[in-house]
Protein backbone atom coordinates (compact mmCIF):
# COMPACT_ATOMS: atom_id res chain seq x y z
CA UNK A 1 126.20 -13.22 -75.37
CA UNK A 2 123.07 -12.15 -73.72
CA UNK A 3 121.69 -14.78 -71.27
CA UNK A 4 118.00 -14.76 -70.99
CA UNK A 5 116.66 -15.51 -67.70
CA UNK A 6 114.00 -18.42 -68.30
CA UNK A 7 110.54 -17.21 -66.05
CA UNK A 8 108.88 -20.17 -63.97
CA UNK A 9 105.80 -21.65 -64.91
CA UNK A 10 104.37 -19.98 -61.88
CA UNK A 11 105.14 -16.63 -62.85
CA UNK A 12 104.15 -17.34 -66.36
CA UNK A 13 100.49 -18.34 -65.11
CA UNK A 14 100.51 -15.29 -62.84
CA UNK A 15 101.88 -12.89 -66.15
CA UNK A 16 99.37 -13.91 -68.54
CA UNK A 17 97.66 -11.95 -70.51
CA UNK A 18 98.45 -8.83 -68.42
CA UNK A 19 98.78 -5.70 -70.05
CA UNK A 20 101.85 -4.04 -67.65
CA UNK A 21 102.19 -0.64 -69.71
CA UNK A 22 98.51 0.50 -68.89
CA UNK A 23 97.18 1.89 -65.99
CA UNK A 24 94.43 0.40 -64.30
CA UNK A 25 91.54 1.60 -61.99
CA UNK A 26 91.91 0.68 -58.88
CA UNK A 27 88.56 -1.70 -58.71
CA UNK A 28 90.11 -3.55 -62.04
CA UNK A 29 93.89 -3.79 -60.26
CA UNK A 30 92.83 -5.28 -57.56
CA UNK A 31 90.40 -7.87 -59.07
CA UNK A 32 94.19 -8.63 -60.86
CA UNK A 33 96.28 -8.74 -57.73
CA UNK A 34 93.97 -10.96 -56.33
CA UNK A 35 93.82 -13.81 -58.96
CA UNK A 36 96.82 -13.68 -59.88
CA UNK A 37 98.03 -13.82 -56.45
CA UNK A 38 99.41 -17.59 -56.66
CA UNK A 39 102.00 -18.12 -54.24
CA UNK A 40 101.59 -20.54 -51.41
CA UNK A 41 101.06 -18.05 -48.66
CA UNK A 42 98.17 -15.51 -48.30
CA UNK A 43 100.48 -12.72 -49.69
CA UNK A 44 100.31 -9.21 -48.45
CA UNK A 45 98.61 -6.51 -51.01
CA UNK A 46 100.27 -2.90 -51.09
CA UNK A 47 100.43 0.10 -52.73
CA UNK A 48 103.10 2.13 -53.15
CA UNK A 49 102.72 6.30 -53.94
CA UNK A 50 105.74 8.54 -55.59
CA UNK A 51 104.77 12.00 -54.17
CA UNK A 52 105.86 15.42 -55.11
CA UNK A 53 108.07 15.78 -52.04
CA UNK A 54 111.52 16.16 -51.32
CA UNK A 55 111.92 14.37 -47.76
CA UNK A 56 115.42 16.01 -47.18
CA UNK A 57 113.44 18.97 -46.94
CA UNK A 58 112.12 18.92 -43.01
CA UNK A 59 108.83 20.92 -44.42
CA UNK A 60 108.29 18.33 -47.06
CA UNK A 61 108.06 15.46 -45.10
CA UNK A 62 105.22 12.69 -44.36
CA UNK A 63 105.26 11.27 -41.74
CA UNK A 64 101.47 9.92 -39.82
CA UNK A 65 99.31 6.97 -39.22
CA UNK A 66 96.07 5.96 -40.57
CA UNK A 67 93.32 2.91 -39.49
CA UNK A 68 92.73 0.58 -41.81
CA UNK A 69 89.22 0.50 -41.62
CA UNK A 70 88.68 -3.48 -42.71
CA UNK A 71 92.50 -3.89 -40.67
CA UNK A 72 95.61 -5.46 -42.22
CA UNK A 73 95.43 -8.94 -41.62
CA UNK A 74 98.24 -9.80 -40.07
CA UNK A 75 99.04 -10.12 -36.35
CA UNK A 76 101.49 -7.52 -34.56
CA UNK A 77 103.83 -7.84 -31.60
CA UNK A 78 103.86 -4.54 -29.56
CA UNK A 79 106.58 -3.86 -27.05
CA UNK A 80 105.59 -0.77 -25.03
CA UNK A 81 108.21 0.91 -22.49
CA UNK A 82 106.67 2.25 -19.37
CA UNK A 83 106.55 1.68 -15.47
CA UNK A 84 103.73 2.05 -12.71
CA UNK A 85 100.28 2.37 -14.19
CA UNK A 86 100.50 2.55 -17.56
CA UNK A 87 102.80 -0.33 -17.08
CA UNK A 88 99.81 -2.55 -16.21
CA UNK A 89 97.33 -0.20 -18.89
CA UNK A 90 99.51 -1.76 -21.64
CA UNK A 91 99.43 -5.57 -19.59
CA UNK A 92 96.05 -5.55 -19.49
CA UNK A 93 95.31 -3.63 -23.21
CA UNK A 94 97.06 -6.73 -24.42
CA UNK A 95 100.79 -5.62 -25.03
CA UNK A 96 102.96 -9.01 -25.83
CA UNK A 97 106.10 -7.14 -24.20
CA UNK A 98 105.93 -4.75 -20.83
CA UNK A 99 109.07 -3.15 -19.28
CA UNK A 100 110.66 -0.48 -18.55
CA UNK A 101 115.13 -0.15 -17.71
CA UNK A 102 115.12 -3.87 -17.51
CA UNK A 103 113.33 -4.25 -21.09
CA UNK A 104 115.94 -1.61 -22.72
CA UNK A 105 118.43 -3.76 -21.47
CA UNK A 106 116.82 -6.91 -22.83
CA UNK A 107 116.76 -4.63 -26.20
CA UNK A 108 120.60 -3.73 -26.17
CA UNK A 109 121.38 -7.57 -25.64
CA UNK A 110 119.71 -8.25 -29.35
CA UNK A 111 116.33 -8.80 -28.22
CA UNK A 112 113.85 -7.67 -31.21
CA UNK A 113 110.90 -9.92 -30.59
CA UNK A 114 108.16 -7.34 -31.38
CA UNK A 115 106.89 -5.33 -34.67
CA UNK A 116 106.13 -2.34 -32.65
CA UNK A 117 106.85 -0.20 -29.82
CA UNK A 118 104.96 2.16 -27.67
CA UNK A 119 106.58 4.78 -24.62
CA UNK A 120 105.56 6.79 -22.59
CA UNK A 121 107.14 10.25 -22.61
CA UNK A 122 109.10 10.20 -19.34
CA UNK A 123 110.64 6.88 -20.97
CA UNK A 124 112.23 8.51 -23.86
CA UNK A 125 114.83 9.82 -21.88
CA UNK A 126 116.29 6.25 -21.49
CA UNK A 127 115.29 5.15 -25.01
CA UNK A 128 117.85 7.25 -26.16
CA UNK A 129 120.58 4.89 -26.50
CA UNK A 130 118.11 2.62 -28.24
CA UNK A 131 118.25 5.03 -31.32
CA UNK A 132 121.05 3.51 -32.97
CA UNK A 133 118.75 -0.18 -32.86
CA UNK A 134 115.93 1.02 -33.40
CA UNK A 135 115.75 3.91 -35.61
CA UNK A 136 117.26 2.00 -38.28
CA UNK A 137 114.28 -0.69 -37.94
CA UNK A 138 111.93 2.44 -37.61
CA UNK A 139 111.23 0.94 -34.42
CA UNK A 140 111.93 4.43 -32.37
CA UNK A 141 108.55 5.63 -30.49
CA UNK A 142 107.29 9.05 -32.08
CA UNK A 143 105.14 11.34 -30.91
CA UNK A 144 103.88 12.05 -34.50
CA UNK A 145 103.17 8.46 -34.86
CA UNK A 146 101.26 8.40 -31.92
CA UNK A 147 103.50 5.83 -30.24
CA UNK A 148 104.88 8.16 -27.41
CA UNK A 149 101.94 9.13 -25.21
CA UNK A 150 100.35 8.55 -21.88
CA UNK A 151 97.16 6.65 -23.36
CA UNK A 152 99.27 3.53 -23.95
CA UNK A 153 96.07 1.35 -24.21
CA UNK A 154 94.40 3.47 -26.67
CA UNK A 155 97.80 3.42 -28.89
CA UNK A 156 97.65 -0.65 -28.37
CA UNK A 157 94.33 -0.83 -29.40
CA UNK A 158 94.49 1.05 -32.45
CA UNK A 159 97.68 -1.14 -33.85
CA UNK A 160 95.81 -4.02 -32.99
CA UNK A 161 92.95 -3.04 -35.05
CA UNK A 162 95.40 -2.26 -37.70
CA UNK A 163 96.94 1.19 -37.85
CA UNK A 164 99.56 1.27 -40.21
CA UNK A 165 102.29 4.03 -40.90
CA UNK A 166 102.75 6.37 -44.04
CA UNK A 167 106.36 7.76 -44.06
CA UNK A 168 108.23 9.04 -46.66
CA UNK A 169 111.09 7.48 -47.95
CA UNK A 170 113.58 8.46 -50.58
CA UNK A 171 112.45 10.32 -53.56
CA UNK A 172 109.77 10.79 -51.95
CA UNK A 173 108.59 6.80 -51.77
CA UNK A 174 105.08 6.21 -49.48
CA UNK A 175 104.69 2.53 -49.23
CA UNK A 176 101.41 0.97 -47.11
CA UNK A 177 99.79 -2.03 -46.28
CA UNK A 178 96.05 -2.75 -47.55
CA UNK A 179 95.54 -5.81 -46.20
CA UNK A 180 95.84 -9.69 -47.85
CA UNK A 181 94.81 -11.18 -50.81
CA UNK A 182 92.51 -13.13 -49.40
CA UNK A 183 90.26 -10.70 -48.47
CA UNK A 184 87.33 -9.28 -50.43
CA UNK A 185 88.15 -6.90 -53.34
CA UNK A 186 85.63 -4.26 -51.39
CA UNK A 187 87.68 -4.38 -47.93
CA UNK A 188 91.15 -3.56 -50.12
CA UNK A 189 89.01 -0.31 -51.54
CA UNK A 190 88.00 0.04 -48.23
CA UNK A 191 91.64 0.48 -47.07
CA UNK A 192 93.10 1.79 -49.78
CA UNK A 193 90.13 5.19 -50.10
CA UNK A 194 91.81 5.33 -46.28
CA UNK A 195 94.89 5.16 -46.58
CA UNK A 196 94.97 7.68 -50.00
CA UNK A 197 92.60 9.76 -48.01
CA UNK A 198 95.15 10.04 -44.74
CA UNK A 199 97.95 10.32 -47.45
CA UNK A 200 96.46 13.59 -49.33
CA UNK A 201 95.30 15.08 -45.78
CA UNK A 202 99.20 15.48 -44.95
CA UNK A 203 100.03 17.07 -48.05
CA UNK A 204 102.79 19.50 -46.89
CA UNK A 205 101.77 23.07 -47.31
CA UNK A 206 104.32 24.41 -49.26
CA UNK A 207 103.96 21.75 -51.84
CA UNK A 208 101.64 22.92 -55.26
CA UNK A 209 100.32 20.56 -57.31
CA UNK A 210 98.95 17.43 -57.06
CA UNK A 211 101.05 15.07 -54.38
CA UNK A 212 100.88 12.03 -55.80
CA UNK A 213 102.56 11.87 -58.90
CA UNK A 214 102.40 7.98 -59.59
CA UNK A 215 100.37 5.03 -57.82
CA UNK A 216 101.47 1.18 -58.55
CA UNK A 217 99.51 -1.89 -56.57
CA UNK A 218 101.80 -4.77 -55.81
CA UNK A 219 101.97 -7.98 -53.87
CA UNK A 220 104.11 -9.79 -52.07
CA UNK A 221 105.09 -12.30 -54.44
CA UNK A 222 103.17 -10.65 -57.45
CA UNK A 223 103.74 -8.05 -59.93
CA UNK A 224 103.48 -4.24 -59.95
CA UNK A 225 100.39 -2.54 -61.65
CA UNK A 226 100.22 1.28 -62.20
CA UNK A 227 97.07 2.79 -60.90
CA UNK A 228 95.17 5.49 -62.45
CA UNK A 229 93.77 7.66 -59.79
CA UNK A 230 91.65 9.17 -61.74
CA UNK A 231 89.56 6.52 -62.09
CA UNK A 232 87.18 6.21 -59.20
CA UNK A 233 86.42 3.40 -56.72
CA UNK A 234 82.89 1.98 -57.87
């Protein structure tokens, strides 16, 4: 016997009325996402691209960053290894964590207090035997990322105004933050023209066709619409 799984009256509310095998412009998605966004919490808004990629592939990767433009909304804890002056660059950039041995250390005894980290490139040496931590977190500093370089305040002050990443994942999966649901349909276009703007701009080269072969708008405690990208951002 089949059990059927009973939805809540929540999700009911939220489900109403929405048509889930159509694709929707992005301006009429969004409007969606956004009232229908009824959880207790200001839920996160994302979007989530299947591109024509094969990540196993090292010349079919993605891998960048990209500025929100109306920033993500959320707050973000950056732990940046380096010593001398850019030790006190990053202090005084406003980096919530500063070392350098002592704070790879700190690291290897379980502590994971931050949502990013930024090095410097004669640190990487020593964050070596962080890889097995932090890789798996995708915490590891990357000079494609832009999170191992000298300008340590200019890296903190671009996460703080809310860079985000765009990396690949299997089957060629890009997931990325737009912002919250709380904020005004035209800042989520805002983002999301940036971040499918950054997205198309690292279209390997040996890839024909169009990269993105599916688009679906999500949040964090709501459904998944597909996106037709064809339809253009009023």
């Amino acid at each position: 016997m089949i059990k059927i799984e009973k939805k809540s009256k929540r999700i009911r509310i939220r489900d109403a009325n929405v048509d889930f095998a159509k694709q929707y412009g992005i301006d009429e998605a969004l409007g969606l996402i956004k009232d229908r966004a009824n959880a207790k919490f200001d839920e996160t808004v994302e979007v989530i691209f299947a591109c024509n990629i094969d990540p196993r592939k090292g010349d079919q990767n993605i891998r960048g960053m990209v500025e929100l433009p109306r920033g993500t909304g959320r707050s973000v804890r950056i732990a940046v290894f380096a010593q001398g002056d850019q030790a006190q660059q990053a202090r005084d950039a406003g980096a919530d964590i500063v070392g350098d041995l002592d704070l790879i250390e700190e690291v290897q005894k379980g502590r994971m207090d931050f949502d990013l980290c930024i090095a410097t490139p004669s640190m990487m040496i020593h964050l070596s035997k962080l890889g097995k931590i932090l890789g798996p977190k995708q915490l590891m500093p990357n000079p494609k990322l832009g999170t191992v370089t000298m300008n340590v305040a200019g890296a903190i002050q671009s996460a703080k105004k809310g860079q985000v990443s765009l990396r690949a994942e299997k089957q060629g999966i890009v997931h990325a933050i737009l912002g919250k649901s709380s904020f005004a349909s035209e800042a989520l276009a805002e983002n999301f023209k940036a971040v499918q703007t950054a997205l198309l701009d690292m279209k390997p080269d040996g890839i024909k066709g169009n990269l993105i072969k599916k688009a679906f708008l999500s949040s964090t405690m709501g459904f998944s619409l597909a996106l037709d990208l064809n339809k253009g951002l009023s």
